[in-house]
PDB file of N, CA and C in Angstrom:
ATOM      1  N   UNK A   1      12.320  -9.470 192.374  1.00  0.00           N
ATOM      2  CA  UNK A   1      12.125  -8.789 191.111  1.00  0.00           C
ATOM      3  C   UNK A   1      12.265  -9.764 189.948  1.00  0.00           C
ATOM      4  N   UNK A   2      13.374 -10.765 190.264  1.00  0.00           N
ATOM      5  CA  UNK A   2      13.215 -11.747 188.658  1.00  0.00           C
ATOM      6  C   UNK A   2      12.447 -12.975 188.820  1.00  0.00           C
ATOM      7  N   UNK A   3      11.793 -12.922 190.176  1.00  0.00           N
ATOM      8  CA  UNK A   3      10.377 -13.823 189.916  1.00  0.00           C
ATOM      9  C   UNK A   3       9.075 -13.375 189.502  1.00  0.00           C
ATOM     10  N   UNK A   4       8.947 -11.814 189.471  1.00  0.00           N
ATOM     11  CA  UNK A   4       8.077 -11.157 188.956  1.00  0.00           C
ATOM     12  C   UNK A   4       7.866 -10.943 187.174  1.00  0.00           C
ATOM     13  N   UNK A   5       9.510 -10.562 186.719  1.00  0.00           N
ATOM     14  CA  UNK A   5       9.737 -10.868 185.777  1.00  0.00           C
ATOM     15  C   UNK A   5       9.563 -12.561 184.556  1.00  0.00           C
ATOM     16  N   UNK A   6      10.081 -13.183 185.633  1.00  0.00           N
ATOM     17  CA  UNK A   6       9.713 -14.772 185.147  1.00  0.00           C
ATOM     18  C   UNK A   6       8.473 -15.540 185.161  1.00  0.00           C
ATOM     19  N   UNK A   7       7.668 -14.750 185.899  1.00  0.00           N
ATOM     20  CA  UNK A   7       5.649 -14.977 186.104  1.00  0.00           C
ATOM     21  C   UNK A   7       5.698 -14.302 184.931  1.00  0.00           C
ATOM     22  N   UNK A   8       5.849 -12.732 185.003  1.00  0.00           N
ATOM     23  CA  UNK A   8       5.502 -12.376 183.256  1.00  0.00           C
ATOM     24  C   UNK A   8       5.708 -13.008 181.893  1.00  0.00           C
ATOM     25  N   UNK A   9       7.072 -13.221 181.765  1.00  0.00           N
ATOM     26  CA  UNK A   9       7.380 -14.290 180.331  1.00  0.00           C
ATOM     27  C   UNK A   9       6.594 -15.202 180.845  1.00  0.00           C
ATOM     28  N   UNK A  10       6.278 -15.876 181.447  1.00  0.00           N
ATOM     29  CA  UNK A  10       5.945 -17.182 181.497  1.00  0.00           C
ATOM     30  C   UNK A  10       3.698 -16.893 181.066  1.00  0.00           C
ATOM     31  N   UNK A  11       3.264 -15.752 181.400  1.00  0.00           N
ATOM     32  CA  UNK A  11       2.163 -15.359 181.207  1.00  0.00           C
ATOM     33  C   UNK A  11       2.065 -15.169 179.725  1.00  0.00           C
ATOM     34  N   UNK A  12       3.150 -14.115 179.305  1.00  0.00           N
ATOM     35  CA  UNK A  12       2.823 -14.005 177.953  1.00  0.00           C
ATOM     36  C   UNK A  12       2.814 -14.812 176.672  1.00  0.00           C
ATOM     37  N   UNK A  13       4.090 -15.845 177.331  1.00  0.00           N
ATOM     38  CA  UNK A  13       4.420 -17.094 176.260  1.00  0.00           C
ATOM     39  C   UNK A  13       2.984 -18.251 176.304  1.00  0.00           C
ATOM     40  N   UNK A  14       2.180 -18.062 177.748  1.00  0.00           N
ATOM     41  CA  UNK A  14       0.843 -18.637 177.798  1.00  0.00           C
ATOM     42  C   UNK A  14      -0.045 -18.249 176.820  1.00  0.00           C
ATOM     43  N   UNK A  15      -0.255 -16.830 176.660  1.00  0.00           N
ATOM     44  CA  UNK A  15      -1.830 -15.915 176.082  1.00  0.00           C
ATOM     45  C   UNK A  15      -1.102 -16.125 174.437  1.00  0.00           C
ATOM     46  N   UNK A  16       0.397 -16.354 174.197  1.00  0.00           N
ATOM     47  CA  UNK A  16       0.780 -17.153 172.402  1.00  0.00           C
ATOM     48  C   UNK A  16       0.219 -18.258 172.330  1.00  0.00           C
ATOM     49  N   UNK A  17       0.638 -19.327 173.309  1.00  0.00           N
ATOM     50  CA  UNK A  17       0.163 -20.335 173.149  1.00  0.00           C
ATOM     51  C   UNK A  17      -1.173 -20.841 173.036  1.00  0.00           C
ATOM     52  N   UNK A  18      -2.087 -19.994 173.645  1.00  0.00           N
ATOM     53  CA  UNK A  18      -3.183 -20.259 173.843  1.00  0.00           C
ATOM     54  C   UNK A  18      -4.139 -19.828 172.267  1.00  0.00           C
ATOM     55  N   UNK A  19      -3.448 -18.355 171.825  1.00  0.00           N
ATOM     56  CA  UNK A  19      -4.742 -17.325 170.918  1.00  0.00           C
ATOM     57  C   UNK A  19      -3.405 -17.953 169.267  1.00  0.00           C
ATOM     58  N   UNK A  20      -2.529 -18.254 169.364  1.00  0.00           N
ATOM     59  CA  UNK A  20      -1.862 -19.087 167.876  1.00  0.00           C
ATOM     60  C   UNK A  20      -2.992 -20.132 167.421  1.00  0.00           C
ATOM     61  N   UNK A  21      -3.626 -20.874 167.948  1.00  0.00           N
ATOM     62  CA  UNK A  21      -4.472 -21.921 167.636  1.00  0.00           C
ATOM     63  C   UNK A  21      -6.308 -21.000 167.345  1.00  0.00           C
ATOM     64  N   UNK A  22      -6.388 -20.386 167.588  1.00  0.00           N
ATOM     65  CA  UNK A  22      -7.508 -19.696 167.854  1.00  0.00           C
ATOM     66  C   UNK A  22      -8.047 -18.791 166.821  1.00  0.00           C
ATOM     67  N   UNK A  23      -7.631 -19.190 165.352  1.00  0.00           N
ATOM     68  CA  UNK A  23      -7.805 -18.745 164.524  1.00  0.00           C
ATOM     69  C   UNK A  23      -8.980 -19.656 163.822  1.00  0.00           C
ATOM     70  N   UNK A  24     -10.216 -18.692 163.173  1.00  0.00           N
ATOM     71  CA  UNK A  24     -11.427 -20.445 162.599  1.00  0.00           C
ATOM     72  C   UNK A  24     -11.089 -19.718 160.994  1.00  0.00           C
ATOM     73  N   UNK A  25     -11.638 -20.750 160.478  1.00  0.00           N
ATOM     74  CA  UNK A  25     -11.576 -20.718 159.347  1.00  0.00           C
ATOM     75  C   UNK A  25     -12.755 -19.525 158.804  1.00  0.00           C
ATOM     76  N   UNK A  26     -12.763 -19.301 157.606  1.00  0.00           N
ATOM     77  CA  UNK A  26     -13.658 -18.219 157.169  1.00  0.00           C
ATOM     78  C   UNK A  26     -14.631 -19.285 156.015  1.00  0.00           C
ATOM     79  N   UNK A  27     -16.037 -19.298 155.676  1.00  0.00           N
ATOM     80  CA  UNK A  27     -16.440 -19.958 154.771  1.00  0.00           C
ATOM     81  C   UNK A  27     -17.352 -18.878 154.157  1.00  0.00           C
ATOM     82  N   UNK A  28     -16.892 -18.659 152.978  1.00  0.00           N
ATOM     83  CA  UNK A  28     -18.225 -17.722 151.787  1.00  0.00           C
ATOM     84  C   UNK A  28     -18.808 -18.930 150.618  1.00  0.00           C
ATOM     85  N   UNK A  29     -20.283 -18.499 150.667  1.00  0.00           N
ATOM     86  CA  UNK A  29     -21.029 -19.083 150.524  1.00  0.00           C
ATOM     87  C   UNK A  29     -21.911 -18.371 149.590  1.00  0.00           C
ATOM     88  N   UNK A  30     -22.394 -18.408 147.921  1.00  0.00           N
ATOM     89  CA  UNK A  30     -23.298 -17.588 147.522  1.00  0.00           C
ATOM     90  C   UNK A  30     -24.840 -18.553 147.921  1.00  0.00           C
ATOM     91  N   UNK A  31     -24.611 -19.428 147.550  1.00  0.00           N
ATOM     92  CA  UNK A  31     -25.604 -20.099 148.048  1.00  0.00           C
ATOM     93  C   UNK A  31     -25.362 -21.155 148.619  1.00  0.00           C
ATOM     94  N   UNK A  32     -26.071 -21.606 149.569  1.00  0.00           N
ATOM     95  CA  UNK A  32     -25.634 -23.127 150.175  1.00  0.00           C
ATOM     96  C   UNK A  32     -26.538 -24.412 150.055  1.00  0.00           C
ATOM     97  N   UNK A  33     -25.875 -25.370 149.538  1.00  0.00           N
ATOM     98  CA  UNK A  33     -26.994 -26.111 148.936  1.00  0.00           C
ATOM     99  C   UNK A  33     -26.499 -27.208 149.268  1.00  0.00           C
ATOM    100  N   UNK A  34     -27.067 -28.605 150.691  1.00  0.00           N
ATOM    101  CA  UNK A  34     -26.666 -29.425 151.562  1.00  0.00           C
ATOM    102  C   UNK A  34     -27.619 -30.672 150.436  1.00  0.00           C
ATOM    103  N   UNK A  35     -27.000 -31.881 149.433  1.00  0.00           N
ATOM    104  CA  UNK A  35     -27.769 -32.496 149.014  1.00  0.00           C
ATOM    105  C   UNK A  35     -28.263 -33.350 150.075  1.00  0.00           C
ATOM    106  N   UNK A  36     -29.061 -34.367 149.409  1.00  0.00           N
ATOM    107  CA  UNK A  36     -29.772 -35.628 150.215  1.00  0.00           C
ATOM    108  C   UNK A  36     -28.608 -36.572 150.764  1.00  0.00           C
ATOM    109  N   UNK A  37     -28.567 -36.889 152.031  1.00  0.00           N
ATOM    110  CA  UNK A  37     -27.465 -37.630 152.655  1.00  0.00           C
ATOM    111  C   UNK A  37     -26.381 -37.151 152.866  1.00  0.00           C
ATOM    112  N   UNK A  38     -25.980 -35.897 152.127  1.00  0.00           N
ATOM    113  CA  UNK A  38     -25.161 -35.163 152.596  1.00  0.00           C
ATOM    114  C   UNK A  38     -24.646 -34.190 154.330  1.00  0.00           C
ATOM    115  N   UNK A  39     -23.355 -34.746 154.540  1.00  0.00           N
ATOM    116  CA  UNK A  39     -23.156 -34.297 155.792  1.00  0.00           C
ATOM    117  C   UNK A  39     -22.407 -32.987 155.651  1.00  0.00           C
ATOM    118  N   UNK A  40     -22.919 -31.953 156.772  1.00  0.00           N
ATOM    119  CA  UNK A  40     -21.665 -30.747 156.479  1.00  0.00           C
ATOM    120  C   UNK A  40     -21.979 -29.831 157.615  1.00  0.00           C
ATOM    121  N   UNK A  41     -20.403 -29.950 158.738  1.00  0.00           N
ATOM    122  CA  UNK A  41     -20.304 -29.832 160.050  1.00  0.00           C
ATOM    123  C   UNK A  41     -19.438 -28.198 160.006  1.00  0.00           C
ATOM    124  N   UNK A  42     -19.991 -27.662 160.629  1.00  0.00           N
ATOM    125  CA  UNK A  42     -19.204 -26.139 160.751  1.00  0.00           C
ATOM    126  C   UNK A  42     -19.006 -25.855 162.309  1.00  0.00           C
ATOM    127  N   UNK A  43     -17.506 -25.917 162.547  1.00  0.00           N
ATOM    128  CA  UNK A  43     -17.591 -25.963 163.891  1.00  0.00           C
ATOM    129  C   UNK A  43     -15.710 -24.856 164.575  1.00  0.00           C
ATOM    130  N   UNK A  44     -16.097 -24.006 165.249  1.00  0.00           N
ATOM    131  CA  UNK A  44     -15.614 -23.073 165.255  1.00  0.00           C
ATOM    132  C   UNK A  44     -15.016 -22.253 163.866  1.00  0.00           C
ATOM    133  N   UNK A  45     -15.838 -21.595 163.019  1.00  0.00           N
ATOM    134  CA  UNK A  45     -15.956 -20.753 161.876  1.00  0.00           C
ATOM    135  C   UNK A  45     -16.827 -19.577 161.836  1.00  0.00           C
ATOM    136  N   UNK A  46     -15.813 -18.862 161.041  1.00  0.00           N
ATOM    137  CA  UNK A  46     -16.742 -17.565 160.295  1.00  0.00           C
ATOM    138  C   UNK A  46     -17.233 -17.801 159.065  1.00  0.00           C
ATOM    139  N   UNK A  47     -18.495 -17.643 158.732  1.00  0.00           N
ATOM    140  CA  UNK A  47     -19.973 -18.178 158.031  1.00  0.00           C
ATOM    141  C   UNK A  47     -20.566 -16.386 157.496  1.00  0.00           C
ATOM    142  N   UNK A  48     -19.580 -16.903 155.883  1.00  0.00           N
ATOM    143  CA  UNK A  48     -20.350 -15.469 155.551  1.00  0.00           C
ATOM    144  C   UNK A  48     -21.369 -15.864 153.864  1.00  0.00           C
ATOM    145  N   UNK A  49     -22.728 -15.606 154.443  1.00  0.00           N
ATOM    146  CA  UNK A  49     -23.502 -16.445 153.495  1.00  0.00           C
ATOM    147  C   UNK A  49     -24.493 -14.879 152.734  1.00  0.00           C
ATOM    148  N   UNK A  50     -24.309 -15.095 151.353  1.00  0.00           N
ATOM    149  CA  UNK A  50     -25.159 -14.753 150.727  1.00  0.00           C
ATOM    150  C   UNK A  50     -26.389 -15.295 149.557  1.00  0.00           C
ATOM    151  N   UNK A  51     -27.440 -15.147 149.629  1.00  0.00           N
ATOM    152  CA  UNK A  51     -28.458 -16.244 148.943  1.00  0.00           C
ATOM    153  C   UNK A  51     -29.055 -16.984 149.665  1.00  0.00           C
ATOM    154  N   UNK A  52     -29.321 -18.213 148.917  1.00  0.00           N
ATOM    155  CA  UNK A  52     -30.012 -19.263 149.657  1.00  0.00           C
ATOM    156  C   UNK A  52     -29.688 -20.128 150.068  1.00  0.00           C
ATOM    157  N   UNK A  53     -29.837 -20.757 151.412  1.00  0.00           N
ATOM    158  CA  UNK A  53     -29.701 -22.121 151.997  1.00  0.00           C
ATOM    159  C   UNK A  53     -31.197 -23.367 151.611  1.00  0.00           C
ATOM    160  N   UNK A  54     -30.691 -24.191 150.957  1.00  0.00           N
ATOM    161  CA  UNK A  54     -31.759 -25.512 150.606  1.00  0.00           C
ATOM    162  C   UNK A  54     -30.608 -26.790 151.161  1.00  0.00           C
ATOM    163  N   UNK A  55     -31.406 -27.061 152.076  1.00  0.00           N
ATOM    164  CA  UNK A  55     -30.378 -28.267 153.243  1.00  0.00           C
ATOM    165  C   UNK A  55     -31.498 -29.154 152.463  1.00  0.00           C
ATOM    166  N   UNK A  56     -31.506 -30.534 152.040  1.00  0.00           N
ATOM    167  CA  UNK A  56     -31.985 -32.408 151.916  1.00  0.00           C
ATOM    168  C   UNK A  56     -31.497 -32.670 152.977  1.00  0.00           C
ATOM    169  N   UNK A  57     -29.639 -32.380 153.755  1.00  0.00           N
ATOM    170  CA  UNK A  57     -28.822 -33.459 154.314  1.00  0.00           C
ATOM    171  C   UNK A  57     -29.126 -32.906 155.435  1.00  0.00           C
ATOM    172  N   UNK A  58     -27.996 -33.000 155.895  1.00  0.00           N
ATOM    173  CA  UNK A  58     -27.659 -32.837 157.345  1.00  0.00           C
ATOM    174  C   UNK A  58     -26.610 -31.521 157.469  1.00  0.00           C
ATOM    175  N   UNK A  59     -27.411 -30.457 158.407  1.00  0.00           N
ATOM    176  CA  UNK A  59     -26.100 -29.327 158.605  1.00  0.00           C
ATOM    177  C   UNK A  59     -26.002 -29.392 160.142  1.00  0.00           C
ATOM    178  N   UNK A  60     -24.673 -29.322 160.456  1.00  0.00           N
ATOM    179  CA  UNK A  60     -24.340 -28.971 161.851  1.00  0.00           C
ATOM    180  C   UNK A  60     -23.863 -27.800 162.046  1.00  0.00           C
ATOM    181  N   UNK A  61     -24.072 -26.649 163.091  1.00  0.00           N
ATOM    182  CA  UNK A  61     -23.089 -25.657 163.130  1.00  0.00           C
ATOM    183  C   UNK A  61     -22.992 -25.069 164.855  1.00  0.00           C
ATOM    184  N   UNK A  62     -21.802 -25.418 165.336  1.00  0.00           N
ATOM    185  CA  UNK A  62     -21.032 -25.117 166.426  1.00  0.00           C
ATOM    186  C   UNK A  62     -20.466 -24.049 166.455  1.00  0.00           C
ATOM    187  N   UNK A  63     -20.777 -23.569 167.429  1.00  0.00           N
ATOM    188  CA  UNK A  63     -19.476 -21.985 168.001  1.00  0.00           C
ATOM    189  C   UNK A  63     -19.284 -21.546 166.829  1.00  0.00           C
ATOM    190  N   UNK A  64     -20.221 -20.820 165.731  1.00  0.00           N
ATOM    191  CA  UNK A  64     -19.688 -20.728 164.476  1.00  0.00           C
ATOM    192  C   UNK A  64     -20.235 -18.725 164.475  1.00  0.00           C
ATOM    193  N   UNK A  65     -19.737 -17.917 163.893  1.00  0.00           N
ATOM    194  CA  UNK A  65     -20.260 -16.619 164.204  1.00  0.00           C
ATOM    195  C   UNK A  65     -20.055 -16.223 162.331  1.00  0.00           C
TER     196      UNK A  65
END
């Protein structure tokens, strides 16, 4: 019974450890406007865009919702 118990703490202190980090950032945006040579990497984020996007540079976007 207190190895059943000690798999549990030991599970739950896992699914903290794991979902504490697992927070993305939020980015609002009325318009998005990437100049010439400009770099701009979005990578695990929430992407809340209203208006227009005019990229010159470079956009990256990863695992981004």
């Amino acid at each position: 019974m207190r190895i059943l118990t000690l798999v549990g703490v030991i599970f739950i202190f896992t699914l903290f450890f794991f979902t504490f980090g697992a927070v993305s950032e939020q980015h609002n945006f009325e318009n998005l406007t990437i100049a010439k040579d400009e770099f701009l990497i979005l990578e695990d984020d929430q992407i809340w865009l209203q208006g227009d996007i005019i990229i010159d540079g470079h956009l990256t976007i990863k695992d981004s919702n």
